[in-house]
C-alpha atoms as a PDB file:
ATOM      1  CA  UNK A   1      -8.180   9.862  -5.149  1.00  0.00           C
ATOM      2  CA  UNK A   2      -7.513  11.627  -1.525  1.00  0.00           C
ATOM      3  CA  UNK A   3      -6.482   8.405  -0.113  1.00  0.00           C
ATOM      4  CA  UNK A   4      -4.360   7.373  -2.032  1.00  0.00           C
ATOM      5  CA  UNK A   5      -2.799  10.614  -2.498  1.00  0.00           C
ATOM      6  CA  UNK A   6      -2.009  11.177   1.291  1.00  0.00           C
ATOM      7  CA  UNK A   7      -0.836   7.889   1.527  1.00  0.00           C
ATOM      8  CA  UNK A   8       0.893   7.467  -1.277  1.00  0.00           C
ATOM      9  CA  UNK A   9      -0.501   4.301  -2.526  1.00  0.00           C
ATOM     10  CA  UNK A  10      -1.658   3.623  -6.335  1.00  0.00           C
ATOM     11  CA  UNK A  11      -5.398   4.190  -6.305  1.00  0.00           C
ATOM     12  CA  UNK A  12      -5.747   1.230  -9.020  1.00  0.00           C
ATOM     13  CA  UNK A  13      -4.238  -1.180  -5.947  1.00  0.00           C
ATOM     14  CA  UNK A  14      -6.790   0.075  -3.680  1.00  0.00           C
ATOM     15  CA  UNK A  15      -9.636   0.518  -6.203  1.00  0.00           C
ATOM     16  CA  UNK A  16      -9.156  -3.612  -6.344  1.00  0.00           C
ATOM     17  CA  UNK A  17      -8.896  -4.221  -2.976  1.00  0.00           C
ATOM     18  CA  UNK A  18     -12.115  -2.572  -2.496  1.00  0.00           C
ATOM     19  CA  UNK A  19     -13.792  -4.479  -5.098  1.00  0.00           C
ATOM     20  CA  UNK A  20     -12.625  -7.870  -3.223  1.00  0.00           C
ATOM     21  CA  UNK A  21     -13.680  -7.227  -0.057  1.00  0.00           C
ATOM     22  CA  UNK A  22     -17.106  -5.698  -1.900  1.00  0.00           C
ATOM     23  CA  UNK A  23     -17.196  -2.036   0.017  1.00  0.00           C
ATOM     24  CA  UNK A  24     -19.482  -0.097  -1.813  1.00  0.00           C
ATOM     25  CA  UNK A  25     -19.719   3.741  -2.331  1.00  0.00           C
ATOM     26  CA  UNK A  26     -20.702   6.103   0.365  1.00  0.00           C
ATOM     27  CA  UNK A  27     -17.850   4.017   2.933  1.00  0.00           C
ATOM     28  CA  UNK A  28     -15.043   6.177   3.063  1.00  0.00           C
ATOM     29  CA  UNK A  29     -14.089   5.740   6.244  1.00  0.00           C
ATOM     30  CA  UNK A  30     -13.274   2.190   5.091  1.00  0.00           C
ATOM     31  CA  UNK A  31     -11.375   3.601   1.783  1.00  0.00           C
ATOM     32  CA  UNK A  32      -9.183   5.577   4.265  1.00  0.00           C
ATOM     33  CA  UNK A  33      -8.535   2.511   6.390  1.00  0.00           C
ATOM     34  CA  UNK A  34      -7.759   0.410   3.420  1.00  0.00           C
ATOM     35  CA  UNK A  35      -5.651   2.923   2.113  1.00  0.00           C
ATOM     36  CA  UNK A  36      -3.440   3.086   5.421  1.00  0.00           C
ATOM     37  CA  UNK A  37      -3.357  -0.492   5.490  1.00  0.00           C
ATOM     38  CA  UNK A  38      -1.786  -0.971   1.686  1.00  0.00           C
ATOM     39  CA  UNK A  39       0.805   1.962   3.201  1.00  0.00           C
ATOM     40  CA  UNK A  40       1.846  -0.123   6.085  1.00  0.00           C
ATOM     41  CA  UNK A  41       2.235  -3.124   3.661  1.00  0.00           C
ATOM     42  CA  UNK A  42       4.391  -1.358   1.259  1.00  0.00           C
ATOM     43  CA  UNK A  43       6.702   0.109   3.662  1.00  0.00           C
ATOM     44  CA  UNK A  44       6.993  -3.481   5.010  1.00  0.00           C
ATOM     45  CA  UNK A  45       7.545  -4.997   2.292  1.00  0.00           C
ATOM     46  CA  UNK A  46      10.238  -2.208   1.342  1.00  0.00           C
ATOM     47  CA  UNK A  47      12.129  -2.658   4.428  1.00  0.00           C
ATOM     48  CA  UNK A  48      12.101  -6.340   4.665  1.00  0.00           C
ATOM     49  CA  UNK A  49      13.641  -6.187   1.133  1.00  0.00           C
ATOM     50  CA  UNK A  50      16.154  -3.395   1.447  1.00  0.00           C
ATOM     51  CA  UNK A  51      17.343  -5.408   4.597  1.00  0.00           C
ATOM     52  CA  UNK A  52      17.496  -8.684   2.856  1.00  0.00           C
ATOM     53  CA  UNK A  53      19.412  -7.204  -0.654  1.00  0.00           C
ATOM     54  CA  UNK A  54      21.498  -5.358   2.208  1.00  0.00           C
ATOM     55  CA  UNK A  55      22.815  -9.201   3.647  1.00  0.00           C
ATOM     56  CA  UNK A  56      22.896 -10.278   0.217  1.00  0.00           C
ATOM     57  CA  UNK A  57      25.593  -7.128  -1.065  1.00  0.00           C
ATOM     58  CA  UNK A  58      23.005  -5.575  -3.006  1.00  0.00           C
ATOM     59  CA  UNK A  59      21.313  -2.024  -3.073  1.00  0.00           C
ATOM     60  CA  UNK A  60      17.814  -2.579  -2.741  1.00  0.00           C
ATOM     61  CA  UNK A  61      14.770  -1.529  -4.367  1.00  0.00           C
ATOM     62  CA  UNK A  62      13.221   1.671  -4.888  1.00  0.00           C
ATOM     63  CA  UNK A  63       9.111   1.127  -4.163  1.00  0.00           C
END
């Protein structure tokens, strides 16, 4: 899957997503957006981590 290719996301996660928020085929446009928006979770969640295990002494994860 393009999307989840450029944006390095697992297509399964965004596959599901789609199916909960019922977009149907021919809406790629949205599959992009949803894509970019699982991107900008992971990366938050991955820093907010990293930072946290960093107070804590530890080395973080690897997402």
């Amino acid at each position: 899957m393009y999307a989840a290719k450029k944006f390095n996301v697992d297509s399964r996660d965004i596959l599901i997503e789609l199916g909960k928020r019922d977009i149907v085929g021919g809406q790629d446009d949205m599959i992009i957006d949803l894509a970019v928006e699982l991107a900008k979770i992971k990366l938050r969640y991955k820093r907010d981590y990293q930072n946290y295990s960093w107070q804590l002494g530890g080395e973080g994860i690897k997402i």
